[in-house]
Protein backbone atom coordinates (compact mmCIF):
# COMPACT_ATOMS: atom_id res chain seq x y z
CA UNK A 1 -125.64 102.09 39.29
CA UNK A 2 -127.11 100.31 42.36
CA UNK A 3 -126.32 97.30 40.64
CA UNK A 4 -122.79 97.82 39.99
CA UNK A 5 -122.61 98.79 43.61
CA UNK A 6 -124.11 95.29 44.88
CA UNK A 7 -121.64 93.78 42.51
CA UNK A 8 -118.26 95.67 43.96
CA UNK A 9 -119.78 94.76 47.45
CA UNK A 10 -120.44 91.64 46.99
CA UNK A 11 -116.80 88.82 47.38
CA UNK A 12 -116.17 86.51 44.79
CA UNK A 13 -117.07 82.80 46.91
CA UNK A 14 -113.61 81.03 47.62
CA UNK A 15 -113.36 77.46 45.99
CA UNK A 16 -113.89 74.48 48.22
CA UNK A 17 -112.00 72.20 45.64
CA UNK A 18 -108.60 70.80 46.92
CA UNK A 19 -105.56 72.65 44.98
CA UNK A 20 -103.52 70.95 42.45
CA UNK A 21 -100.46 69.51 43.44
CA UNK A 22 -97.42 69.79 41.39
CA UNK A 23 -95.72 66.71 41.80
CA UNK A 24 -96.39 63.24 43.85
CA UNK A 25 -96.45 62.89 47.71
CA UNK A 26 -93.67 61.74 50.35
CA UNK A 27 -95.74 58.96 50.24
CA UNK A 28 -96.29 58.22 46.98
CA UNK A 29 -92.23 58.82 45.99
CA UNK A 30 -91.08 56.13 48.94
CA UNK A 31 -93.62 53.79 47.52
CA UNK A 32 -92.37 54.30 43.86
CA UNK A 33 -88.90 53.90 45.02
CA UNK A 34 -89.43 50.94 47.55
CA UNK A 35 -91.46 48.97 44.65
CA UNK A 36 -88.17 50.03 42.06
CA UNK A 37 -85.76 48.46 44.73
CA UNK A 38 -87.85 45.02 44.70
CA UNK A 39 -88.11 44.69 40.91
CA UNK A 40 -84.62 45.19 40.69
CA UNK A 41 -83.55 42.60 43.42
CA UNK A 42 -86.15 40.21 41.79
CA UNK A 43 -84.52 40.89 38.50
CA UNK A 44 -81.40 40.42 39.46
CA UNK A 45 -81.68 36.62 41.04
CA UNK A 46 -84.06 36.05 37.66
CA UNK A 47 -81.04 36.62 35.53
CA UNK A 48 -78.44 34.92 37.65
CA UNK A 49 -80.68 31.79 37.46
CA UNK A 50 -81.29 31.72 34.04
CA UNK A 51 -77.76 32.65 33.12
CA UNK A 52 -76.12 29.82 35.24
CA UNK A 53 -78.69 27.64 34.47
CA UNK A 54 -79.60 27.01 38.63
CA UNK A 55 -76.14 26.67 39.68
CA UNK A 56 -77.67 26.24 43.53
CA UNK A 57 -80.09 23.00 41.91
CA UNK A 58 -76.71 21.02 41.13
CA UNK A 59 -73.62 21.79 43.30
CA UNK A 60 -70.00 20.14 42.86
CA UNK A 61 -69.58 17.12 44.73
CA UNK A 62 -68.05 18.19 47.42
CA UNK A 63 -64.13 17.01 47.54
CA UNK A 64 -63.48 14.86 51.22
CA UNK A 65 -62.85 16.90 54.07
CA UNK A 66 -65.06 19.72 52.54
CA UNK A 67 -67.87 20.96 54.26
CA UNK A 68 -71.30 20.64 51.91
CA UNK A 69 -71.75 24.42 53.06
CA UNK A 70 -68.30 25.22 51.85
CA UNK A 71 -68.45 23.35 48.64
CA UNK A 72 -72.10 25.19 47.88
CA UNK A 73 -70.22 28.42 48.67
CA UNK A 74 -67.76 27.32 45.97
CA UNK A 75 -70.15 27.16 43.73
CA UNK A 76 -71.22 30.56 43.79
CA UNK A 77 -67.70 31.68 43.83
CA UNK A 78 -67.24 29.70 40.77
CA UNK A 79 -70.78 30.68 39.45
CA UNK A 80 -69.26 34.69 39.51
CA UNK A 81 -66.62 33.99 37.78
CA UNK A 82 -67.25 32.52 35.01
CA UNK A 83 -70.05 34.89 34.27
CA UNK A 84 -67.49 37.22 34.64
CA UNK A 85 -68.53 39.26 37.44
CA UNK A 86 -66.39 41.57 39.26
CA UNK A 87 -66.25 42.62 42.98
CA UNK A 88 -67.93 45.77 42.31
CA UNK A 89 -69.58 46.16 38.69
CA UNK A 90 -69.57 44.11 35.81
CA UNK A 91 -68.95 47.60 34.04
CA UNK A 92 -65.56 47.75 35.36
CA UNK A 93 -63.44 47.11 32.53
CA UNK A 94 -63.16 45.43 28.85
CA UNK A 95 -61.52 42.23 29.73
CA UNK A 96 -64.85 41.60 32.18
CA UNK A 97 -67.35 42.18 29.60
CA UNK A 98 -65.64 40.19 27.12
CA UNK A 99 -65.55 37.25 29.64
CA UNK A 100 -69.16 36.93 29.43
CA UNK A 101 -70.24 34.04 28.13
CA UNK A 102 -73.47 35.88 26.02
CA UNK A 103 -71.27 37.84 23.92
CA UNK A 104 -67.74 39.95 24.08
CA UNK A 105 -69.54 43.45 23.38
CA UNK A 106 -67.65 45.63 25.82
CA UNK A 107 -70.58 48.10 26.27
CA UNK A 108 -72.73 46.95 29.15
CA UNK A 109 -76.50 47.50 28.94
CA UNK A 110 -78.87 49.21 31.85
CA UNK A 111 -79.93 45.63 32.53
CA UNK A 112 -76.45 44.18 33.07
CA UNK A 113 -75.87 46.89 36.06
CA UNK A 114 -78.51 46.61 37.53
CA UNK A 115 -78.43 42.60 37.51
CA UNK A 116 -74.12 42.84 37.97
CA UNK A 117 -74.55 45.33 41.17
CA UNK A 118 -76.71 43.76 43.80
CA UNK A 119 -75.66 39.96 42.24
CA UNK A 120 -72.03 40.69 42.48
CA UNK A 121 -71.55 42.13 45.47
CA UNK A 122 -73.20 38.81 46.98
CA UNK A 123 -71.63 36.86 45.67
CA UNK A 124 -68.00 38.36 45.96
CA UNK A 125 -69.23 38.54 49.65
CA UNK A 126 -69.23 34.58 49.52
CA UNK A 127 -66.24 34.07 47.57
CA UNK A 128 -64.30 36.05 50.51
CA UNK A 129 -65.96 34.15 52.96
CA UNK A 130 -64.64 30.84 51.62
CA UNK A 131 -61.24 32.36 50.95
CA UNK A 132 -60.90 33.67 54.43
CA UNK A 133 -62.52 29.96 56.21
CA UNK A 134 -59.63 27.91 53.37
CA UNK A 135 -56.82 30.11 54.37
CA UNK A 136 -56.95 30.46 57.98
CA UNK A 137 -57.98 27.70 59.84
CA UNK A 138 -60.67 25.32 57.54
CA UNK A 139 -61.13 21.91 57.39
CA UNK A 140 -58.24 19.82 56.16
CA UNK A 141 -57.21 16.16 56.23
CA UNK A 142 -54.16 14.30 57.34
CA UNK A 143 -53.16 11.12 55.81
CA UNK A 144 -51.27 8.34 57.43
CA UNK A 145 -49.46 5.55 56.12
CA UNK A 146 -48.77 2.92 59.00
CA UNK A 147 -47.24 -0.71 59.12
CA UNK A 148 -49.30 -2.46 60.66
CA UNK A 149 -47.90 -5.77 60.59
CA UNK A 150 -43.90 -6.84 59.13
CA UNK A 151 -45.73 -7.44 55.89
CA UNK A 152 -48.84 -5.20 56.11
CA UNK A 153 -48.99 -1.52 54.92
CA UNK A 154 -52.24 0.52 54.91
CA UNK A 155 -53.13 4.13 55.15
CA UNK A 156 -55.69 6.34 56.71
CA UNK A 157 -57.47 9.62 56.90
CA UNK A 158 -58.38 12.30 60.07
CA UNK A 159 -60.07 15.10 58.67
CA UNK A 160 -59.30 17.99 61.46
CA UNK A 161 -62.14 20.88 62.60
CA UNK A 162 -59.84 23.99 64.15
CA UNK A 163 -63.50 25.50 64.91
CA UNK A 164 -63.59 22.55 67.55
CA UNK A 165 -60.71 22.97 68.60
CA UNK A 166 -58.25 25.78 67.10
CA UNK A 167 -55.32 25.86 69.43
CA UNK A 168 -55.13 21.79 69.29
CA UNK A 169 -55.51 21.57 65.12
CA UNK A 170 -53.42 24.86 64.75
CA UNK A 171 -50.41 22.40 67.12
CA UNK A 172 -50.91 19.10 65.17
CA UNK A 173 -50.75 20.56 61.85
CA UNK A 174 -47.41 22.11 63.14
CA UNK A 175 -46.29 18.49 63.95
CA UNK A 176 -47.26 16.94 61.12
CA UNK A 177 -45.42 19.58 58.73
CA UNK A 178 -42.76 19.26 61.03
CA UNK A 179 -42.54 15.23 60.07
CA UNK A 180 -42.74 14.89 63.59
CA UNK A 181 -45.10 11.77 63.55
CA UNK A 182 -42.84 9.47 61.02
CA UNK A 183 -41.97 6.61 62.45
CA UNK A 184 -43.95 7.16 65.94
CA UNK A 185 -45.13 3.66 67.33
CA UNK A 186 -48.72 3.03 68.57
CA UNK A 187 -46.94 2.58 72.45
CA UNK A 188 -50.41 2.26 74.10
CA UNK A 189 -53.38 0.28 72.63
CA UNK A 190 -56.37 -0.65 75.00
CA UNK A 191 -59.12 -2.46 73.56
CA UNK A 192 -62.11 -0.57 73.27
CA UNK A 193 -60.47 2.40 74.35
CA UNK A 194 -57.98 4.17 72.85
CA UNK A 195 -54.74 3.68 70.80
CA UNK A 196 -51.94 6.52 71.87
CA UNK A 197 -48.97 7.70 70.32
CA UNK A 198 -46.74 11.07 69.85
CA UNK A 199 -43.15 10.15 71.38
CA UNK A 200 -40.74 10.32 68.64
CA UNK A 201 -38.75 7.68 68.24
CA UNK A 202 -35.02 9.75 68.58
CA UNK A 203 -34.92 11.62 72.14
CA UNK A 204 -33.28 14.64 70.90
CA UNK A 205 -36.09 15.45 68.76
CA UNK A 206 -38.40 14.86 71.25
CA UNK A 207 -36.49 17.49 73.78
CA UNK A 208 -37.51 20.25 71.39
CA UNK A 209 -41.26 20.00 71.53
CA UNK A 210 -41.69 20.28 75.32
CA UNK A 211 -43.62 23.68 75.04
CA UNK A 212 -47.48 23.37 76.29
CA UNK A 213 -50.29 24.58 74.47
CA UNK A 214 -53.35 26.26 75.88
CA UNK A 215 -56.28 23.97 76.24
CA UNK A 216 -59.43 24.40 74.19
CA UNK A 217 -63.20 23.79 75.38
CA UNK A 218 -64.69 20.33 74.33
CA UNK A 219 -67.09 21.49 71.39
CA UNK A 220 -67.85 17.82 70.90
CA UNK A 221 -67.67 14.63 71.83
CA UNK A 222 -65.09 12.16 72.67
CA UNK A 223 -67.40 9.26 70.46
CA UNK A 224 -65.55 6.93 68.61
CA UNK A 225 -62.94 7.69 65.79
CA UNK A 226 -62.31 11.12 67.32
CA UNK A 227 -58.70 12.29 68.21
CA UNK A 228 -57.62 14.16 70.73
CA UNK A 229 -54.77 15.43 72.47
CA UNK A 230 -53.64 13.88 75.62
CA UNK A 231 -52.54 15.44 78.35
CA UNK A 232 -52.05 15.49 82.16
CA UNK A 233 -53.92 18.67 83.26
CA UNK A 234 -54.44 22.28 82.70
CA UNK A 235 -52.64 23.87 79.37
CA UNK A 236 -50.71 20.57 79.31
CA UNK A 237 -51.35 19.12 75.70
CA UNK A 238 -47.38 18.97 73.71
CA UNK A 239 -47.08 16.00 70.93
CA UNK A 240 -49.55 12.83 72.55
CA UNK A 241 -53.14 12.19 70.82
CA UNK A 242 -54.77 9.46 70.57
CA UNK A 243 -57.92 7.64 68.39
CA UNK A 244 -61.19 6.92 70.63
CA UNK A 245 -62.04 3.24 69.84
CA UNK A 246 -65.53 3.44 71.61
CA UNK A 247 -67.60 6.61 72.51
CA UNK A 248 -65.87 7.51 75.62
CA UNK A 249 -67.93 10.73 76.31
CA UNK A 250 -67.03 10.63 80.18
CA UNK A 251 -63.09 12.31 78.86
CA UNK A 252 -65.41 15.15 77.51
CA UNK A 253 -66.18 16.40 81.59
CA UNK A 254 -62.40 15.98 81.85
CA UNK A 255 -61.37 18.61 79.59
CA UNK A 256 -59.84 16.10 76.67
CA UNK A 257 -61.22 18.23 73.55
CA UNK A 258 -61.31 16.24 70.16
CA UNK A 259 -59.49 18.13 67.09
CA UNK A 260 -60.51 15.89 64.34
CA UNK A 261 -61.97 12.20 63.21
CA UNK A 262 -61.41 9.39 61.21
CA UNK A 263 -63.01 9.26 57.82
CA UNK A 264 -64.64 6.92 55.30
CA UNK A 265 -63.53 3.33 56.42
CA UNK A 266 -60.56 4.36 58.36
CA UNK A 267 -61.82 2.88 61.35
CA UNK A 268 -60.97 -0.71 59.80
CA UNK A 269 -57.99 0.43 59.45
CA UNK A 270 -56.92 1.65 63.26
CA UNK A 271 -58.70 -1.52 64.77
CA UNK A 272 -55.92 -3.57 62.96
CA UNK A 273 -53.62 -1.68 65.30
CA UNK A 274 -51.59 -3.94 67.21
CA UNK A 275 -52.86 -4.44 70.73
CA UNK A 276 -51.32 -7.61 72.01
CA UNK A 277 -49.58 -5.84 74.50
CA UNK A 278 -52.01 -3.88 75.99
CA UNK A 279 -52.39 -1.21 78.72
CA UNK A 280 -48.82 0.60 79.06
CA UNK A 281 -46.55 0.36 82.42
CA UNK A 282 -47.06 0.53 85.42
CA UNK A 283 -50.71 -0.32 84.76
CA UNK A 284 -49.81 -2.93 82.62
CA UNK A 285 -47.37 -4.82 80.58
CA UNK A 286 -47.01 -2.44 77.59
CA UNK A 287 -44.35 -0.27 76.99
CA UNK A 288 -42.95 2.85 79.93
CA UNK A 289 -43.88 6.39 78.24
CA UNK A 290 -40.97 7.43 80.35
CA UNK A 291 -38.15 4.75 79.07
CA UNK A 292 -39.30 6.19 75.53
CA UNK A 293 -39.20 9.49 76.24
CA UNK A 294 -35.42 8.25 77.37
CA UNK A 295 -34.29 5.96 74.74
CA UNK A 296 -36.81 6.26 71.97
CA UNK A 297 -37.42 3.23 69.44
CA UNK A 298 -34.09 1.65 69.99
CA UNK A 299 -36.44 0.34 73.58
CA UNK A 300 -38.99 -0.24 71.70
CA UNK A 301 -37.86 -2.31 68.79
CA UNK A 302 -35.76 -4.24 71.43
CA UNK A 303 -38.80 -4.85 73.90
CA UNK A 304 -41.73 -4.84 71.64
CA UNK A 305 -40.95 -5.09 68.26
CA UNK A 306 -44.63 -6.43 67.09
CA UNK A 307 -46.00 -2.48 67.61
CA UNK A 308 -47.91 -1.19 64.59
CA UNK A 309 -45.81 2.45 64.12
CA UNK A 310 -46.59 5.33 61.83
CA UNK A 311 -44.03 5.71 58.53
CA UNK A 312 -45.62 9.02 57.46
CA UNK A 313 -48.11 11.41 57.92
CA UNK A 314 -49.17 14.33 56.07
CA UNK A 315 -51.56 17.00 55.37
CA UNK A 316 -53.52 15.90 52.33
């Protein structure tokens, strides 16, 4: 009995052992599901690689006038869809699976998702950025076809930059749509300076592009082979550019902000300019911007009839 006693009396010893826990830790979960984010990323980029066969090892050649950065971007764009990737999923309908190139099943594994999601959205991301930089405001080239002598034809390119200066490439393109530069002569050629034009050669036509355009900072430099707008102070730029024969970096402090350069071997080609009669009136004994402005060609032709003159120019 006294036993039994001792025994009721007597509490069962608690256990010092840490409890059991039913499932993982905070800790342990974001660590799982960090490491589960990485392997897919990782697999993702494998795939792409080894399905394009490292498109980024051997871009395009990039076309003239076409940024490298653009062309690469191409690339990718192109890259997506010929693999057949869409914006969002490459589980997004029949016709996309069957455009794959490893088979035209149009069930779509585990893998593909998880390589199609992360992939696609990149590279949909890129494909929009070049679309958006091509269709407002990217690089583009102008081609010009000038006499140069009676009996000497040649042609040239200016590949234009709106990022340096939008307002003055957003105006010339304008022109040269407009067939505004046909037929324009070089009036002003200085050696080692500059060779001018943008009076058309009919005075009525001239009359209609008298509206200004605001000025743009100088984003680079007047060096040579870059055109520019000219103008006669503040938001005063209309039709008048001209090439920069040397690298005449002082206009920069003056506000003159290049739009554009000559490319590839143009340069040969606008140094055969005709420059015999030099600096323009009163300065010199070249032709009077204002007499032009006035009578157009018909002065010109009559008074200096040896000036090199553009017959067309256009966006290439």
């Amino acid at each position: 009995e006294a036993m039994r006693q001792r025994s009721r009396a007597s509490p069962v010893p608690k256990s010092t052992a840490p409890a059991s826990s039913s499932g993982p830790s905070r800790a342990g979960t974001a660590a799982v599901v960090i490491l589960g984010v990485v392997a897919c990323v990782c697999l993702g980029f494998s795939a792409v690689a080894w399905r394009n066969g490292a498109v980024q090892g051997s871009p395009s050649k990039p076309v003239a006038g076409i940024s490298t950065k653009l062309s690469a971007a191409k690339a990718f764009a192109s890259a997506a869809k010929s693999e057949g990737i869409p914006s969002t999923s490459r589980a997004s309908s029949e016709s996309a699976a069957k455009s794959n190139v490893r088979g035209d099943s149009p069930l779509v594994s585990r893998r593909d998702v998880a390589v199609g999601v992360p992939v696609s959205a990149g590279l949909a991301a890129v494909a929009g950025k070049v679309k958006a930089e091509e269709g407002s405001g990217g690089i583009f080239n102008v081609e010009f076809e000038v006499q140069l002598t009676a009996d000497k034809t040649d042609k040239f390119v200016i590949e234009v930059h709106p990022e340096w200066a939008p307002h003055g490439a957003e105006q010339f393109k304008k022109l040269v749509n407009d067939g505004f530069y046909d037929d324009c002569r070089f009036f002003r050629v200085v050696e080692g300076f500059v060779v001018q034009w943008g009076i058309n050669g009919d005075p009525e036509v001239n009359k209609k592009y008298k509206k200004a355009i605001q000025d743009d900072p100088v984003k680079t430099s007047n060096e040579r082979g870059t055109l520019t707008f000219a103008t006669s102070g503040k938001n005063s730029r209309t039709t008048q550019l001209f090439i920069n024969f040397g690298d005449n970096t002082f206009l920069d402090r003056l506000g003159f902000s290049p739009i554009g350069k000559v490319v590839g071997d143009g340069m040969k080609i606008v140094d055969s300019i005709y420059d015999r009669y030099g600096e323009g009136a009163p300065n010199g004994s070249g032709p009077d911007q204002g007499r032009i402005q006035r009578s157009g060609n018909a002065y010109l032709e009559k008074n200096y009839p040896k000036l090199s003159y553009i017959k067309t120019a256009r966006v290439a």
